[in-house]
Protein backbone atom coordinates (compact mmCIF):
# COMPACT_ATOMS: atom_id res chain seq x y z
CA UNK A 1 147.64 115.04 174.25
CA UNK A 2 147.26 117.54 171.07
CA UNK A 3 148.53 116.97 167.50
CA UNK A 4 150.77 119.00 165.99
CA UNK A 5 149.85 119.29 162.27
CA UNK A 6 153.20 120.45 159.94
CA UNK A 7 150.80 122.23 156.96
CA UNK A 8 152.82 123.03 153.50
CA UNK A 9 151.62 126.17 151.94
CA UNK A 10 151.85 127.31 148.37
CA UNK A 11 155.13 128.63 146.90
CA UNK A 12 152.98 130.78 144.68
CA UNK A 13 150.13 130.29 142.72
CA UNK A 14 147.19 129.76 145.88
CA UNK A 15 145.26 127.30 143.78
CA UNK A 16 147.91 124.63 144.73
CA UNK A 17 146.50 124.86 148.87
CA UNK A 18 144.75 121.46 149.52
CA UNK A 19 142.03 120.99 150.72
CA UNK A 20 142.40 118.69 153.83
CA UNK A 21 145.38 121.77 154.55
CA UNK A 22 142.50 124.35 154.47
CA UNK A 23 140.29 122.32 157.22
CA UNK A 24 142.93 121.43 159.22
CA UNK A 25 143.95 125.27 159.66
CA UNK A 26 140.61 126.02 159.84
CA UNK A 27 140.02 123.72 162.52
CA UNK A 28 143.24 124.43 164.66
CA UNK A 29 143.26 126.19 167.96
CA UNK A 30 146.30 127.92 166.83
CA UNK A 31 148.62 128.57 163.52
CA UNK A 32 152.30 129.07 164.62
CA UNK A 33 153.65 131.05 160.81
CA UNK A 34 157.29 132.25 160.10
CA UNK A 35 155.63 135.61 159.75
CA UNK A 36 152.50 136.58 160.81
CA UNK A 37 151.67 139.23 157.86
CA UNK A 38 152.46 136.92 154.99
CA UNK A 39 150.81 134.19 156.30
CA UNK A 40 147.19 136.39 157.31
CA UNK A 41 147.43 137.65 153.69
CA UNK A 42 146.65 133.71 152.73
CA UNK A 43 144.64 133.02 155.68
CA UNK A 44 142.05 136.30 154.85
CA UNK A 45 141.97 134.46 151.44
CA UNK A 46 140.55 131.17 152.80
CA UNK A 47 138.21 132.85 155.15
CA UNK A 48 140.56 131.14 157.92
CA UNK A 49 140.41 133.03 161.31
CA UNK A 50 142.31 131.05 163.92
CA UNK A 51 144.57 132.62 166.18
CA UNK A 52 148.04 133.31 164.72
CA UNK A 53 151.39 133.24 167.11
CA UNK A 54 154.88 134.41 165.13
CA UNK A 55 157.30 131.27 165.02
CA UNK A 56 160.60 131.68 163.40
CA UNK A 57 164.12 131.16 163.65
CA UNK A 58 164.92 133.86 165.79
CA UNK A 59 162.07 133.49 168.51
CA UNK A 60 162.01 129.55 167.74
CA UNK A 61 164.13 128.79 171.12
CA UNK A 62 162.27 130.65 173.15
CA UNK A 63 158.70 129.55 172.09
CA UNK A 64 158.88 126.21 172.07
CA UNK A 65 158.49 125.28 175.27
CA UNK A 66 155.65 127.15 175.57
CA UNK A 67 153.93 125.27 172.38
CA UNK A 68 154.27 121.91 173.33
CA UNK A 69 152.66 122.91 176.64
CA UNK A 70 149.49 123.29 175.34
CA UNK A 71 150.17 120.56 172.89
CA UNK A 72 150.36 118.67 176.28
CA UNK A 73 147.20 120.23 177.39
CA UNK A 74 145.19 118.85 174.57
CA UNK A 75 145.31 121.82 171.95
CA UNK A 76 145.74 121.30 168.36
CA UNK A 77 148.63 123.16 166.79
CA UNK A 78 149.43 123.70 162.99
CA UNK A 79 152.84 124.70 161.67
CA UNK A 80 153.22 126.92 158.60
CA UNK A 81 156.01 128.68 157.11
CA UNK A 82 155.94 131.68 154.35
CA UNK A 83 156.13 129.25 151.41
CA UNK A 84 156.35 125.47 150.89
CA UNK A 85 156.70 122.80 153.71
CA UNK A 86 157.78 123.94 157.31
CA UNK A 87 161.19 122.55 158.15
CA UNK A 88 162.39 122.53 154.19
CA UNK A 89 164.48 125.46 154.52
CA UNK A 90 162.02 127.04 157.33
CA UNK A 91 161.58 127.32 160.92
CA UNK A 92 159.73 123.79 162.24
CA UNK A 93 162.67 121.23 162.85
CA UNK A 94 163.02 122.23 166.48
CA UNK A 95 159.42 122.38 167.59
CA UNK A 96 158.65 118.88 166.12
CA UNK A 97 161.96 117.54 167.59
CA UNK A 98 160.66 118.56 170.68
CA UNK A 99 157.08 116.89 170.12
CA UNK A 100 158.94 113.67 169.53
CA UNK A 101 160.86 113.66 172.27
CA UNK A 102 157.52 114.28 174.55
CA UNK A 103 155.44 111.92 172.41
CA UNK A 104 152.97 114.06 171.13
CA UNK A 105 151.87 112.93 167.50
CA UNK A 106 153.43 115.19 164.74
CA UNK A 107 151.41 114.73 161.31
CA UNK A 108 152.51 116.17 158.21
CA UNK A 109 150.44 117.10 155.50
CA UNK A 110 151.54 116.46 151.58
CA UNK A 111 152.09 119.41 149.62
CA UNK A 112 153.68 122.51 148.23
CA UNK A 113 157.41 122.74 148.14
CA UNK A 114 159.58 123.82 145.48
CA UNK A 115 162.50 121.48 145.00
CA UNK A 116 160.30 119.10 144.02
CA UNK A 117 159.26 120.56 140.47
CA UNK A 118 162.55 121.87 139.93
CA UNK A 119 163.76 118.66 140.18
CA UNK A 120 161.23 116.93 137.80
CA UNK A 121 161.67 119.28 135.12
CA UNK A 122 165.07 119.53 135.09
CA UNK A 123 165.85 116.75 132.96
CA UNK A 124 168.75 115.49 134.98
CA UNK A 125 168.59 112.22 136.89
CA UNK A 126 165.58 112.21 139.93
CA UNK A 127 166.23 108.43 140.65
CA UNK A 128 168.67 109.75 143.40
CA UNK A 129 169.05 113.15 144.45
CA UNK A 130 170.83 115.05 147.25
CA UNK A 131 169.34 118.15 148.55
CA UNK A 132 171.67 121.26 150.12
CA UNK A 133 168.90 123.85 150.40
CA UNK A 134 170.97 127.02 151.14
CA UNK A 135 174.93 127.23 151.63
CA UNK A 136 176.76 128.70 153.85
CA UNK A 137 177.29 132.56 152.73
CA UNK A 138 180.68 132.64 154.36
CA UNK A 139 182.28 130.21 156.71
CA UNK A 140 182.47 126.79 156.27
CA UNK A 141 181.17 127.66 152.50
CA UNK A 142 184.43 126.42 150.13
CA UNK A 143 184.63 123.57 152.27
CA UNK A 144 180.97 122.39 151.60
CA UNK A 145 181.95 123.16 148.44
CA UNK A 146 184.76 120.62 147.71
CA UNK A 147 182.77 118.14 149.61
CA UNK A 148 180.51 117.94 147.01
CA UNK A 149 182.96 117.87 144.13
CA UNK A 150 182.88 113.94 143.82
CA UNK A 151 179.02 113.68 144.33
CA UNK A 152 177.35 111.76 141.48
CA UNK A 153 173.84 111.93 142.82
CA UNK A 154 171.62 115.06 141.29
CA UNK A 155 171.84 118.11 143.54
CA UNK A 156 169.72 120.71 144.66
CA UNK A 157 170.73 124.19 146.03
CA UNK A 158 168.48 127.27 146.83
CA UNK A 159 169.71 130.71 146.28
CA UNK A 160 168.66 134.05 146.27
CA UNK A 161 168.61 136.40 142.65
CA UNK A 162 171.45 138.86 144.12
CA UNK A 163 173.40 135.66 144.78
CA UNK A 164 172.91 133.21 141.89
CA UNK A 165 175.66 134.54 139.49
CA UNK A 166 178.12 134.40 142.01
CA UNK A 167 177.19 130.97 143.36
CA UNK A 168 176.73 129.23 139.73
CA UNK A 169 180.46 130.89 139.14
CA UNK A 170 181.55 129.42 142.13
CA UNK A 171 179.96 125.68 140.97
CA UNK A 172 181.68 126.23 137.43
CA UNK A 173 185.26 126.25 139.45
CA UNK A 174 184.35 123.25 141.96
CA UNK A 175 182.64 120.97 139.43
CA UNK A 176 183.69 122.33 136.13
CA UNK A 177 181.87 124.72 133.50
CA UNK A 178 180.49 122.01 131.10
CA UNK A 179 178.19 120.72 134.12
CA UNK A 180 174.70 120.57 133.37
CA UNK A 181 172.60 122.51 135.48
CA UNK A 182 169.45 123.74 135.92
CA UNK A 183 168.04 126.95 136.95
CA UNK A 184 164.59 126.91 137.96
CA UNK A 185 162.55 130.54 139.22
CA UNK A 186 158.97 131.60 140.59
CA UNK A 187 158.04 128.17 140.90
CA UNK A 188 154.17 127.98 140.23
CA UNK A 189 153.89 131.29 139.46
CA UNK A 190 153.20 133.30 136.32
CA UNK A 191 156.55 133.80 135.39
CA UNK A 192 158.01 130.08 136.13
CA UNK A 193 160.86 129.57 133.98
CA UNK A 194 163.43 126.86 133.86
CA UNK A 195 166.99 127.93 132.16
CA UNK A 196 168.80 124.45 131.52
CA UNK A 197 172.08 123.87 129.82
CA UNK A 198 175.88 123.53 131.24
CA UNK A 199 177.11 126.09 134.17
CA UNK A 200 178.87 128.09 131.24
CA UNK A 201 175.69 128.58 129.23
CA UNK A 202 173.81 128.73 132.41
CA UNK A 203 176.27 131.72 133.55
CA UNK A 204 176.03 133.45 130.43
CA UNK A 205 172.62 133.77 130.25
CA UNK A 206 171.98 135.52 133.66
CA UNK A 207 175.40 137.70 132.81
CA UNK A 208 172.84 139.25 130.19
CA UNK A 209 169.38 138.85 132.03
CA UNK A 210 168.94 139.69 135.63
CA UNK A 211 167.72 137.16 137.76
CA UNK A 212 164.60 137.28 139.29
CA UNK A 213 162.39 135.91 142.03
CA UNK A 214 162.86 132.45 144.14
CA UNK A 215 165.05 130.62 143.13
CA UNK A 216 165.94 126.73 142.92
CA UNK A 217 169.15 125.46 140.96
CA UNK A 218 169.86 121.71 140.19
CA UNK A 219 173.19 120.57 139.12
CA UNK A 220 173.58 116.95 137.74
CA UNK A 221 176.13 114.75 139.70
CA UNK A 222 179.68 113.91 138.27
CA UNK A 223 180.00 110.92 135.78
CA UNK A 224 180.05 107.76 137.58
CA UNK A 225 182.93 106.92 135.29
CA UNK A 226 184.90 109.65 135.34
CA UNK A 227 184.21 108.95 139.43
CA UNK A 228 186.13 105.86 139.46
């Protein structure tokens, strides 16, 4: 049997690529990347010259099968996405599902992703957190929504610049407009900023300034008082 190896990759600034996740690319017999351009930008920059094979969520399903085959045959395999750690968000839930379930040894590496930091420096509680990634655009959306309106744990949401106004409005009506909230952007990068205050403040500020770049927003949980 192979190894699959799930490698994180930086969200932005390169210097934050390991070292054990350079060898271990280095040494695979093949890189499966969410895209095969962004990922051989990095790759050229480490001097890394494996053979590259396009895995993402639209060719995922039909792929797989096909990778854990030579994972059966004895190949080693690494896993990378565009940014951060493969199955955060990304393509790579399915393909190590499916190594589990033929008991072939899935190792992940520690590393980049960016919830993490956006978290940390937040200043809202990180004792307990829940994490949402992206909503729903449409369907099933409002629902998730309301779900969440009694949640007292910290949570985290990713969203795109063209949609962050209209999703922060949407988390002023659900959880009110004094909720503190943090909106954290180009994570790592040379531009990183975090904009904290309560959805209201929060709202105004990126009424006046466009939003920019990746984005990660954390929104404190309700009161555990006003819970009960």
């Amino acid at each position: 049997m192979g190894k699959l190896y799930v490698v994180p990759t930086p969200v932005g600034n390169l210097e934050d690529m390991t070292l054990r996740a350079i060898r271990v690319l280095k040494e695979a017999d093949l890189i499966l990347a969410e895209d095969t351009r962004t990922s051989g930008i990095l790759l050229k920059h480490f001097d890394i010259k494996n053979a590259l094979q396009s895995h993402h969520k639209f060719n995922e399903h039909q792929t797989v099968e096909n990778v854990v085959g030579r994972l059966k045959a004895g190949e080693t395999i690494a896993l990378i996405s565009d940014a951060g750690t493969p199955g955060i968000s990304d393509p790579g839930f399915l393909v190590v599902r499916e190594c589990v379930k033929n008991g072939i040894e899935v190792q992940t590496l520690p590393g980049a992703t960016a919830f993490v930091p956006a978290l940390v420096s937040s200043g809202l509680p990180d004792d307990r957190f829940c994490f949402e990634g992206f909503l729903p655009q449409k369907k099933g959306r409002q629902t998730r929504l309301n779900a969440l309106a009694g949640e007292t744990r910290t949570m985290i949401f990713y969203e795109s610049p063209f949609r962050l106004l209209k999703t922060l409005q949407q988390f002023a009506e659900v959880f009110g407009a004094e909720r503190p909230v943090s909106v954290c952007r180009e994570i790592s990068k040379i531009h990183e900023e975090s904009v904290r205050g309560s959805l209201r403040e929060v709202i105004a500020h990126f009424t006046e300034t466009e939003p920019r770049g990746e984005i990660v927003i954390v929104v404190g949980g309700v009161d555990k008082k006003t819970a009960e």
